[in-house]
Protein backbone atom coordinates (compact mmCIF):
# COMPACT_ATOMS: atom_id res chain seq x y z
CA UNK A 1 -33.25 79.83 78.83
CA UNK A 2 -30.66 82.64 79.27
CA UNK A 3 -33.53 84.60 81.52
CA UNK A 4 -33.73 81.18 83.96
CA UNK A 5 -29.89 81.63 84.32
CA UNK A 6 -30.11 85.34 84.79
CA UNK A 7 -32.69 85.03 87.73
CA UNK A 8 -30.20 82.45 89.06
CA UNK A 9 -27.46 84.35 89.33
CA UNK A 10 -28.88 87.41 90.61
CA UNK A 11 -30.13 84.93 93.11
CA UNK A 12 -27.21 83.28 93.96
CA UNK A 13 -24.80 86.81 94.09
CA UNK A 14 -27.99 88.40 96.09
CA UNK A 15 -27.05 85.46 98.71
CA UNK A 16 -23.77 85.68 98.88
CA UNK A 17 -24.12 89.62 99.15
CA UNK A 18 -26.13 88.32 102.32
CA UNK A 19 -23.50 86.34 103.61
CA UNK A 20 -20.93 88.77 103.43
CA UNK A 21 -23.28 90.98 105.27
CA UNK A 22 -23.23 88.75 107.96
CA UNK A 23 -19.21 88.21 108.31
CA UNK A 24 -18.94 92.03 108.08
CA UNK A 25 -21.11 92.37 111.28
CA UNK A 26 -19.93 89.32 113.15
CA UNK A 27 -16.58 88.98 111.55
CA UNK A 28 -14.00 87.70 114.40
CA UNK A 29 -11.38 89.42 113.35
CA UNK A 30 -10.87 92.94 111.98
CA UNK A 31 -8.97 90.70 108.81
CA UNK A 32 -11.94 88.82 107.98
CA UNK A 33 -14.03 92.33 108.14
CA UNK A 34 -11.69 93.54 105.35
CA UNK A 35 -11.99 90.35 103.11
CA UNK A 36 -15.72 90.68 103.58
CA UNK A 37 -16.05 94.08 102.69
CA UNK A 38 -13.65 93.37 99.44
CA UNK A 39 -16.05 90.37 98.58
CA UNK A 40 -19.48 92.01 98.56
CA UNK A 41 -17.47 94.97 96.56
CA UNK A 42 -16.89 91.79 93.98
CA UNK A 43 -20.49 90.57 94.17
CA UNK A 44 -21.88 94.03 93.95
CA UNK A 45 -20.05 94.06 90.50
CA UNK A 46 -21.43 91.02 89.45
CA UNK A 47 -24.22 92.47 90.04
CA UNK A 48 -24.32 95.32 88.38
CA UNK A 49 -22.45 93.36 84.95
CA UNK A 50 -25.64 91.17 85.76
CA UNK A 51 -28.30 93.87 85.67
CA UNK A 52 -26.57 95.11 82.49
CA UNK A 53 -27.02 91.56 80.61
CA UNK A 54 -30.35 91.50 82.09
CA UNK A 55 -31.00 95.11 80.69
CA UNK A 56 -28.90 95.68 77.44
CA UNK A 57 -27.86 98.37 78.42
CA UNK A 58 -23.69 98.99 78.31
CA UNK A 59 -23.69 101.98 80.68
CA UNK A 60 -23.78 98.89 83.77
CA UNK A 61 -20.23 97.64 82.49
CA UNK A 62 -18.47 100.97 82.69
CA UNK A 63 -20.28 101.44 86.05
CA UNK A 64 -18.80 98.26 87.26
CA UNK A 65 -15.29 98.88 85.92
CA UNK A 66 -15.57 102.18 88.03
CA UNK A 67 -16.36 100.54 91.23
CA UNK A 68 -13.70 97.22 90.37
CA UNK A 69 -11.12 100.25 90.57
CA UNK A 70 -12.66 102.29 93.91
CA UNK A 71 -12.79 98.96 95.24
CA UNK A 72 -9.14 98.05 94.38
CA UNK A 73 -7.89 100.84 95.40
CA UNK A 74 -10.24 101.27 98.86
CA UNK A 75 -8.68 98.00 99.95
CA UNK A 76 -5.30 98.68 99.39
CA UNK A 77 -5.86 101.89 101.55
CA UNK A 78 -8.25 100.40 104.45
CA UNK A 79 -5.06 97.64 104.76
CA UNK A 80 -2.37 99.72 104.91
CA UNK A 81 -3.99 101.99 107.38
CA UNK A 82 -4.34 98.95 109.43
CA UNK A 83 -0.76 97.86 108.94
CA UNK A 84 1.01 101.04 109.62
CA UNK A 85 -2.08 103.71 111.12
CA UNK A 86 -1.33 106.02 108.02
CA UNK A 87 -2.46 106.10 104.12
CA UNK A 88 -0.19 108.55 102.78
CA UNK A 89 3.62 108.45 104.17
């Protein structure tokens, strides 16, 4: 049963990853582009944590706490460089 709900899920995040796609390319704003690109860093994590249940193996969990804090922090930069055209100050 838990290997149904496994192929779900990495159905299901695989999908959104694809929808994401699609408001990164055609995103009306350059906002939206940002939230996009922080979302499929999200589902790529779920990913990975879900490739690691799928697997056993516990190197995929410190792999996705890796990229939850390059993501984090890559968002926080990409913004403010948008808000004030400058990272560091």
């Amino acid at each position: 049963m838990i290997g149904v709900a496994l192929h779900f899920a990495l159905g299901c995040v695989a999908l959104a990853l694809l929808f994401n796609g699609w408001r990164l390319l055609r995103g009306p704003s350059l906002g939206d582009r940002i939230m996009a690109l922080d979302t499929m860093v999200i589902n790529a994590i779920a990913l990975i944590v879900l490739i690691g249940i799928a697997g056993g193996n516990d190197t995929y969990f410190e792999a996705a706490l890796l990229l939850a804090m390059v993501g984090f922090v890559s968002t926080i930069a990409y913004c403010k460089f948008i808000l004030r055209g400058d990272i560091v100050e």
